[in-house]
PDB file of N, CA and C in Angstrom:
ATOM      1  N   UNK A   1       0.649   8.356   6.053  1.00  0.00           N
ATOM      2  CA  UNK A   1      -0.200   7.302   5.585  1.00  0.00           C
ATOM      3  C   UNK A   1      -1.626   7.691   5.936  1.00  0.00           C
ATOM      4  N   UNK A   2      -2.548   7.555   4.635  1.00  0.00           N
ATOM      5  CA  UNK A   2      -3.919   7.557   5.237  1.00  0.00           C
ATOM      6  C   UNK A   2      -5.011   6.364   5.591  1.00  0.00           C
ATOM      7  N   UNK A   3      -5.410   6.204   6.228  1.00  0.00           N
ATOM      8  CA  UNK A   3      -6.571   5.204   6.542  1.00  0.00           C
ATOM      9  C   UNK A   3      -7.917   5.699   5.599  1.00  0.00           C
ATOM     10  N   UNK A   4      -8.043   5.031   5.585  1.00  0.00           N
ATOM     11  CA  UNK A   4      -9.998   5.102   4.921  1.00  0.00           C
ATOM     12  C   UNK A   4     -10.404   4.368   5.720  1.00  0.00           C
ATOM     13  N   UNK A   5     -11.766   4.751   6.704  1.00  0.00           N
ATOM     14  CA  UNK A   5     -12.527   3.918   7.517  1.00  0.00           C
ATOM     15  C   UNK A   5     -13.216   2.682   6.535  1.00  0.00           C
ATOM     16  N   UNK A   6     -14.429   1.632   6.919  1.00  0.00           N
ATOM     17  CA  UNK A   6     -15.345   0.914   6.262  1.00  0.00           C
ATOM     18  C   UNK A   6     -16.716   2.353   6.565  1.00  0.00           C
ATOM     19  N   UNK A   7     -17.914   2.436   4.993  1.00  0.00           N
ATOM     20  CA  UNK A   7     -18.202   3.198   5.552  1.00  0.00           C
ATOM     21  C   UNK A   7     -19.538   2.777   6.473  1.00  0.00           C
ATOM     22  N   UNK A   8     -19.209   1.838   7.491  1.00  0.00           N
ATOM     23  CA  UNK A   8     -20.261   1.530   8.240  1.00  0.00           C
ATOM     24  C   UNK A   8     -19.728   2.822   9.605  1.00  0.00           C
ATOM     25  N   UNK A   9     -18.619   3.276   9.740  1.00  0.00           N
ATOM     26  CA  UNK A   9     -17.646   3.758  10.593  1.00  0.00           C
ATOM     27  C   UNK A   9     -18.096   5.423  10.216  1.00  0.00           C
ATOM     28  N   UNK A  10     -18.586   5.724   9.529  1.00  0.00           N
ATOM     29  CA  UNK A  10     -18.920   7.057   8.998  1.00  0.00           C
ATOM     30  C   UNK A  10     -17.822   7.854   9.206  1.00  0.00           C
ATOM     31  N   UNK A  11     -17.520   9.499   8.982  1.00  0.00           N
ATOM     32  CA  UNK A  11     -16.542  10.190   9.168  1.00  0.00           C
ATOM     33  C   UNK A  11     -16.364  10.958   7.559  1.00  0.00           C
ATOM     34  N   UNK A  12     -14.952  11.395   7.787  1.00  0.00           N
ATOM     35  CA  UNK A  12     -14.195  11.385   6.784  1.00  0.00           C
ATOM     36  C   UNK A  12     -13.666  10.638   5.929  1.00  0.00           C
ATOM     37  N   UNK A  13     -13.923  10.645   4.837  1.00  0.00           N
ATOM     38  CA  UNK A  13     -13.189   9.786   3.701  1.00  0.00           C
ATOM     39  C   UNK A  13     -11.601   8.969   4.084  1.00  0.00           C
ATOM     40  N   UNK A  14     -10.562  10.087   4.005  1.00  0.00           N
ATOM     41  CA  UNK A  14      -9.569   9.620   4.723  1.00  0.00           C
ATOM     42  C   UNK A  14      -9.017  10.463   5.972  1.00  0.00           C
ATOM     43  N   UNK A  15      -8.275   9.835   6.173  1.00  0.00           N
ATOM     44  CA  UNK A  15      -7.414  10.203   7.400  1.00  0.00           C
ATOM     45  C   UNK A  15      -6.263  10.431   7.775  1.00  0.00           C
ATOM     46  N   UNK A  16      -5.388  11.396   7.897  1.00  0.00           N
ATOM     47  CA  UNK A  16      -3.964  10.885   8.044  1.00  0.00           C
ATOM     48  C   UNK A  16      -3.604  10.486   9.171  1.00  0.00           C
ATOM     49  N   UNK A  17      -2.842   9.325   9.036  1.00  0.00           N
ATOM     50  CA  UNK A  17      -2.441   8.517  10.570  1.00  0.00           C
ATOM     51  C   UNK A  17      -1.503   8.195  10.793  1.00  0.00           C
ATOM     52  N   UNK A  18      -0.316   8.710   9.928  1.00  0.00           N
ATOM     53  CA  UNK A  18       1.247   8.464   9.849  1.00  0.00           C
ATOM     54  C   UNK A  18       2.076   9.224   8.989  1.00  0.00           C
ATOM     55  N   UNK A  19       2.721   9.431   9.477  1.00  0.00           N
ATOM     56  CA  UNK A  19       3.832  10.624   8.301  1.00  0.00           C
ATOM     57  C   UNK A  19       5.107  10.126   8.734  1.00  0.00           C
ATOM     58  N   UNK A  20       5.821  10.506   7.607  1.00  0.00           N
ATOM     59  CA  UNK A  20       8.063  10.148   7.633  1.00  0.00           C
ATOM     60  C   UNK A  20       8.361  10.815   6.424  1.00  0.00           C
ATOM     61  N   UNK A  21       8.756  11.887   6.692  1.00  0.00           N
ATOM     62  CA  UNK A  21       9.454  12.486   5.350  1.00  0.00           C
ATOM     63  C   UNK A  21      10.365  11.744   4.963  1.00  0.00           C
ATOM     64  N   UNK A  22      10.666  11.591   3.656  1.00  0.00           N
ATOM     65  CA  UNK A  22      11.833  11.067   2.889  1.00  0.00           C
ATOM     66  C   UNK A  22      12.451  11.689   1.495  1.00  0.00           C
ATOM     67  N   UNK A  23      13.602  12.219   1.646  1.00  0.00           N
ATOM     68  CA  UNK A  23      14.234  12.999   0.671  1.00  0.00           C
ATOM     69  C   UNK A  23      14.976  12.195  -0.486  1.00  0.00           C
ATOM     70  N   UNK A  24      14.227  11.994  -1.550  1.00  0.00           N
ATOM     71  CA  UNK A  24      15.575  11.204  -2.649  1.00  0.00           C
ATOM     72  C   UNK A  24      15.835  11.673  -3.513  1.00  0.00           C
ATOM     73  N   UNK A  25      16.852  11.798  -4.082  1.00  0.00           N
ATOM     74  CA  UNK A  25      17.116  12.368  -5.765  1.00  0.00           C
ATOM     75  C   UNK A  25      16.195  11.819  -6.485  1.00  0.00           C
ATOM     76  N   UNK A  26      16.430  12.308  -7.940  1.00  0.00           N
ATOM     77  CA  UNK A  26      15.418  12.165  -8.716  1.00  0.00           C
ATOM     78  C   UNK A  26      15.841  10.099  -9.375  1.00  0.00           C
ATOM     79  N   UNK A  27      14.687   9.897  -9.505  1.00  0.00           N
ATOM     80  CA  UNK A  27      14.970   8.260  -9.788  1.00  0.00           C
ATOM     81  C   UNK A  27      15.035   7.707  -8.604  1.00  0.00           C
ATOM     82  N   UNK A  28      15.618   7.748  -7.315  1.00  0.00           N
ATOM     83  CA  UNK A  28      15.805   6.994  -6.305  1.00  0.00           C
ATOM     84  C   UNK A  28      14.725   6.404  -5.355  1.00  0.00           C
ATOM     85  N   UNK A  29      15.067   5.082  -4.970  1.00  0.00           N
ATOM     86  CA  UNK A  29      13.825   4.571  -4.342  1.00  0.00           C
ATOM     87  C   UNK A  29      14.839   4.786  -2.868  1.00  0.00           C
ATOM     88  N   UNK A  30      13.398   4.097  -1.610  1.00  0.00           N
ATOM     89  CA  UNK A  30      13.718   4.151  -0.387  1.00  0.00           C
ATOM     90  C   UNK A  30      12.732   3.425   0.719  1.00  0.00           C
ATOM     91  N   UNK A  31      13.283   2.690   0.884  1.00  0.00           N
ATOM     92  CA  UNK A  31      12.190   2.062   2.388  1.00  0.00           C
ATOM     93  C   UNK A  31      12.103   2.881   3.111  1.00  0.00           C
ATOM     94  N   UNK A  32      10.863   2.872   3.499  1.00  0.00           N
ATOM     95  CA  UNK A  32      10.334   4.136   4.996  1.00  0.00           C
ATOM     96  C   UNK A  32       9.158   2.832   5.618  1.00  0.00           C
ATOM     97  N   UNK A  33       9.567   2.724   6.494  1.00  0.00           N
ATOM     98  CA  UNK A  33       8.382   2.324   7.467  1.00  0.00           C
ATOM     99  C   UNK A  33       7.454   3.406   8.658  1.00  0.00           C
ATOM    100  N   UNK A  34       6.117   2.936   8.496  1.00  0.00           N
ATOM    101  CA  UNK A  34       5.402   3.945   9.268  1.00  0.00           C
ATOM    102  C   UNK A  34       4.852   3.104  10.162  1.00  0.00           C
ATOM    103  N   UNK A  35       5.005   3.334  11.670  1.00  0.00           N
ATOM    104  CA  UNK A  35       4.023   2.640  12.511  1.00  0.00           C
ATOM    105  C   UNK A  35       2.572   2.781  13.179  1.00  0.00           C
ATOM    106  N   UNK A  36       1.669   2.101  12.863  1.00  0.00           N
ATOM    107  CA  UNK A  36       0.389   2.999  12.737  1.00  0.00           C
ATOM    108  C   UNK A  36      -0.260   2.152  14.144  1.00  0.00           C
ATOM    109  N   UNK A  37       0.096   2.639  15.114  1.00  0.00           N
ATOM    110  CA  UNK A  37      -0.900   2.623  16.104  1.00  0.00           C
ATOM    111  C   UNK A  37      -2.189   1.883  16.169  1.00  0.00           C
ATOM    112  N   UNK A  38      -2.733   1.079  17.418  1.00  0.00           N
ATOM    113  CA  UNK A  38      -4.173   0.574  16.993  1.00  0.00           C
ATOM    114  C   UNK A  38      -5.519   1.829  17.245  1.00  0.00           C
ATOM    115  N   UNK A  39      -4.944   2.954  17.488  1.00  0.00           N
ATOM    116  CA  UNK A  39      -5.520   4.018  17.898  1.00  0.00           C
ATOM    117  C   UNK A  39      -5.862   4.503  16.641  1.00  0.00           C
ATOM    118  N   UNK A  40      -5.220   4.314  15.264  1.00  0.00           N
ATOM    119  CA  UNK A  40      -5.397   4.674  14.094  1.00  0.00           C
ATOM    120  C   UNK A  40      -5.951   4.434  13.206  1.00  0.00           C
ATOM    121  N   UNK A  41      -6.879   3.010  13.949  1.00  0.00           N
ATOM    122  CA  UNK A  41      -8.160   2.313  13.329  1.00  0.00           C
ATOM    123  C   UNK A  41      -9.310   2.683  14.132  1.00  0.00           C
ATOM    124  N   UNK A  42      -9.378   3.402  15.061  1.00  0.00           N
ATOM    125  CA  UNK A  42     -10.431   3.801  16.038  1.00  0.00           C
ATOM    126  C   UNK A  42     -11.702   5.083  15.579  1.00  0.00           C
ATOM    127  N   UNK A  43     -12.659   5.056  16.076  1.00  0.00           N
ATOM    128  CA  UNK A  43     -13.551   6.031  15.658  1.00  0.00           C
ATOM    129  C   UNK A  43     -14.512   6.461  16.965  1.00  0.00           C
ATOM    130  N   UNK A  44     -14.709   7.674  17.095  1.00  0.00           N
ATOM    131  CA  UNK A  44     -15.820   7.710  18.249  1.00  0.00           C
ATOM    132  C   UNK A  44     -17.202   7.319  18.121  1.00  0.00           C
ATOM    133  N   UNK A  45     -17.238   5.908  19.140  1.00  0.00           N
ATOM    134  CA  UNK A  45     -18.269   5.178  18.901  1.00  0.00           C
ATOM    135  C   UNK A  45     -19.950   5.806  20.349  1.00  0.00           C
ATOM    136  N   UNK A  46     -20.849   5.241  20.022  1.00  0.00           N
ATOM    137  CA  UNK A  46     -21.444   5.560  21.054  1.00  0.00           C
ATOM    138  C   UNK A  46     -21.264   6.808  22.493  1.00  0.00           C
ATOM    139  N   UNK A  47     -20.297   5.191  23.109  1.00  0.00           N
ATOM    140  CA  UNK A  47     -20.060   5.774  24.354  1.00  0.00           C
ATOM    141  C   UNK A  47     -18.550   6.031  24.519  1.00  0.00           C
ATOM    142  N   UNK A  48     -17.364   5.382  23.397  1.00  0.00           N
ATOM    143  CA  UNK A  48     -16.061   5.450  23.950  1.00  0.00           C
ATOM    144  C   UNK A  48     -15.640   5.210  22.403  1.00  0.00           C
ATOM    145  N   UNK A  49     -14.241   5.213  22.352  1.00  0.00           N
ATOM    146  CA  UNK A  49     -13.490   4.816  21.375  1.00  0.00           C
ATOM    147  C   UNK A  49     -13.825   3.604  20.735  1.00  0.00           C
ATOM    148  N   UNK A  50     -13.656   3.295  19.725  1.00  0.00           N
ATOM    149  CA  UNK A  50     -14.347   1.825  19.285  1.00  0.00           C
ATOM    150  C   UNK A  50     -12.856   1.335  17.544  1.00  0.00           C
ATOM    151  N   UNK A  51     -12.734   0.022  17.897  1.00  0.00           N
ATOM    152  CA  UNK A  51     -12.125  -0.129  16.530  1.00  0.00           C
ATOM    153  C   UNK A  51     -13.459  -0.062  15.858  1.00  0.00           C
ATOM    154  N   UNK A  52     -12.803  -0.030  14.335  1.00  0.00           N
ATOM    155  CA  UNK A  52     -14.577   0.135  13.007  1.00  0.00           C
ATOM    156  C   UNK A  52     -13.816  -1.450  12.796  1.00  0.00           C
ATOM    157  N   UNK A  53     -14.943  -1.995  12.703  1.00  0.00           N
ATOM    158  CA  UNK A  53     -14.472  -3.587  12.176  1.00  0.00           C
ATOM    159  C   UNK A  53     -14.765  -3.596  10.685  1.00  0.00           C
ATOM    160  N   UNK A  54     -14.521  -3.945   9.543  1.00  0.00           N
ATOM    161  CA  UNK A  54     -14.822  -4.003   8.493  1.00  0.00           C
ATOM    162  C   UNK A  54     -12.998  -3.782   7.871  1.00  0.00           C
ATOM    163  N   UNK A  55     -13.326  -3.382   6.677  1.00  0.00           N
ATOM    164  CA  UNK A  55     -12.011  -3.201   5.329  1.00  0.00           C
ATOM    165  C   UNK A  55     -11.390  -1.834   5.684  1.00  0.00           C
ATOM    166  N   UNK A  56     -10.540  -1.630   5.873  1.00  0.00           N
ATOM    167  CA  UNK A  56      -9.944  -0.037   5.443  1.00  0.00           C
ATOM    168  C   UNK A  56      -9.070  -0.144   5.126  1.00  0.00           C
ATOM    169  N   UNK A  57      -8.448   1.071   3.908  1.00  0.00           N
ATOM    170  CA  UNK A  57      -7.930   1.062   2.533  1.00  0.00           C
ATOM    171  C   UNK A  57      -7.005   2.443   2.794  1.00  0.00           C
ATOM    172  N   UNK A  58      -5.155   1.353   3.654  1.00  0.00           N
ATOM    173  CA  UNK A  58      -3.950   2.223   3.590  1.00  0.00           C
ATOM    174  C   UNK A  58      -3.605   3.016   2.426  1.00  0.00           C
ATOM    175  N   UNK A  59      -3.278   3.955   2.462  1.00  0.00           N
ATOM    176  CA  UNK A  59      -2.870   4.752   1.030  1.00  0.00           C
ATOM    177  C   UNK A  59      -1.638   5.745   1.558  1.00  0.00           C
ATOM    178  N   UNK A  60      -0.895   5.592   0.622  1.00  0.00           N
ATOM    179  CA  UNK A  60       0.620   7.268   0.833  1.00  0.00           C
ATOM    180  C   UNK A  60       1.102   7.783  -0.427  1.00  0.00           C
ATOM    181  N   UNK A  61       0.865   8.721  -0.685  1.00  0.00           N
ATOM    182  CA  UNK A  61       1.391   9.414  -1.468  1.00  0.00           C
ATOM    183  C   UNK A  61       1.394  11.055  -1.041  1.00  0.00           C
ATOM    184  N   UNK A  62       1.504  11.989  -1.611  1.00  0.00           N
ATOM    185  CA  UNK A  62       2.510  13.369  -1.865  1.00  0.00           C
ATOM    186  C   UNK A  62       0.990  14.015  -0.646  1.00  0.00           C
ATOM    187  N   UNK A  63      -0.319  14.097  -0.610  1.00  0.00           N
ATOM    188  CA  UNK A  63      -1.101  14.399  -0.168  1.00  0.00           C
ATOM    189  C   UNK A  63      -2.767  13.560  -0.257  1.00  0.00           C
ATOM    190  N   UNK A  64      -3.849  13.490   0.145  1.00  0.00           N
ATOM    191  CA  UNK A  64      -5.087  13.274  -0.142  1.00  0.00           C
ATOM    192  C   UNK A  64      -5.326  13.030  -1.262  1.00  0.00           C
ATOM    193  N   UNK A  65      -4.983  13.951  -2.164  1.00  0.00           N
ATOM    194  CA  UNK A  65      -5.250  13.554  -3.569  1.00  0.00           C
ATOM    195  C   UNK A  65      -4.692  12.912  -4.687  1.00  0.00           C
ATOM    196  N   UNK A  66      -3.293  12.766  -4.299  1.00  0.00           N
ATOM    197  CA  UNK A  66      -2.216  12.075  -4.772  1.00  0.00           C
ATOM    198  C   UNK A  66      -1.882  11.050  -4.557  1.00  0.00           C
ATOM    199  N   UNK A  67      -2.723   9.835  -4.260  1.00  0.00           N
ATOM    200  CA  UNK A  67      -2.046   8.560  -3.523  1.00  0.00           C
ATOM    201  C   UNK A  67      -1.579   8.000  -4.973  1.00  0.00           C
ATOM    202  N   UNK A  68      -0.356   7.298  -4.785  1.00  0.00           N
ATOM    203  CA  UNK A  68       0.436   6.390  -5.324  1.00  0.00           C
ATOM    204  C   UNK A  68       0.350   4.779  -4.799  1.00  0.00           C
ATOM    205  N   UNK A  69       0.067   4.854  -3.872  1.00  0.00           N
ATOM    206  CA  UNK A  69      -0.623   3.093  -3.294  1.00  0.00           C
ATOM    207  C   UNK A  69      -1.106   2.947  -2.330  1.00  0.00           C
ATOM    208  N   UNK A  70      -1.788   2.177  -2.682  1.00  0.00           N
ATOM    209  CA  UNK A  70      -2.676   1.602  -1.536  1.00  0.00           C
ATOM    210  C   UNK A  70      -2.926   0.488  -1.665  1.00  0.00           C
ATOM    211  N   UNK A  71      -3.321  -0.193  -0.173  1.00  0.00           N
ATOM    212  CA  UNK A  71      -3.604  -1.970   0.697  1.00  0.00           C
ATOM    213  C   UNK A  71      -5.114  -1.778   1.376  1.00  0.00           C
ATOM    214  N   UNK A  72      -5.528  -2.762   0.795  1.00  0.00           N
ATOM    215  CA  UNK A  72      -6.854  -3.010   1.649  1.00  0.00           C
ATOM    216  C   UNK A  72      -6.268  -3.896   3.028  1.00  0.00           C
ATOM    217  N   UNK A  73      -6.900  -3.575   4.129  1.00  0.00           N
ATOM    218  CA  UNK A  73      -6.477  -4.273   5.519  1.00  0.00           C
ATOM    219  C   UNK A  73      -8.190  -4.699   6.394  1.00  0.00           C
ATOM    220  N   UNK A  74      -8.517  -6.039   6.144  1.00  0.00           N
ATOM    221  CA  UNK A  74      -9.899  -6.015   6.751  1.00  0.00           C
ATOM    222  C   UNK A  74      -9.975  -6.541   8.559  1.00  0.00           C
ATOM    223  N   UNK A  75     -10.403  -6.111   8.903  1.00  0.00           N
ATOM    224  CA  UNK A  75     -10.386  -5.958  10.858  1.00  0.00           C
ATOM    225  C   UNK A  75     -11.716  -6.714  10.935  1.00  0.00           C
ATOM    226  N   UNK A  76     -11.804  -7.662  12.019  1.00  0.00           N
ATOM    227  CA  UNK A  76     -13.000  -8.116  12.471  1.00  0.00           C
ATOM    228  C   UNK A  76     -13.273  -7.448  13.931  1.00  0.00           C
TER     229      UNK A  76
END
């Protein structure tokens, strides 16, 4: 799974912050849950780790360039 920071949070575009391989035949669906840490909304702030407060925009698909979906998730 990738994160996208807000870009008040600067950085990289996205991020990967979760992975679960899943093997299906062709046609087949599958629940996968990924657990994403609060460490996986964090950015190096100032002086220490910092959550970015604002929107960031979950995405998973095959790689970076391939997302198949994505959730906006906004943090205060």
């Amino acid at each position: 799974m990738y994160v996208a920071y807000p870009s008040t949070a600067g950085g990289p575009p996205e991020q990967l912050r979760g992975c679960e391989k899943a093997q299906l035949a062709v046609g087949a669906t599958r629940h996968v849950v990924i657990e994403l840490p609060t460490s996986s909304f964090t950015y190096a702030g100032a002086h220490a780790m910092e959550i970015a407060p604002g929107t960031h925009t979950l995405s998973v698909g095959t790689s970076s360039a391939n997302f198949v979906a994505s959730q906006s998730l906004r943090l205060k």
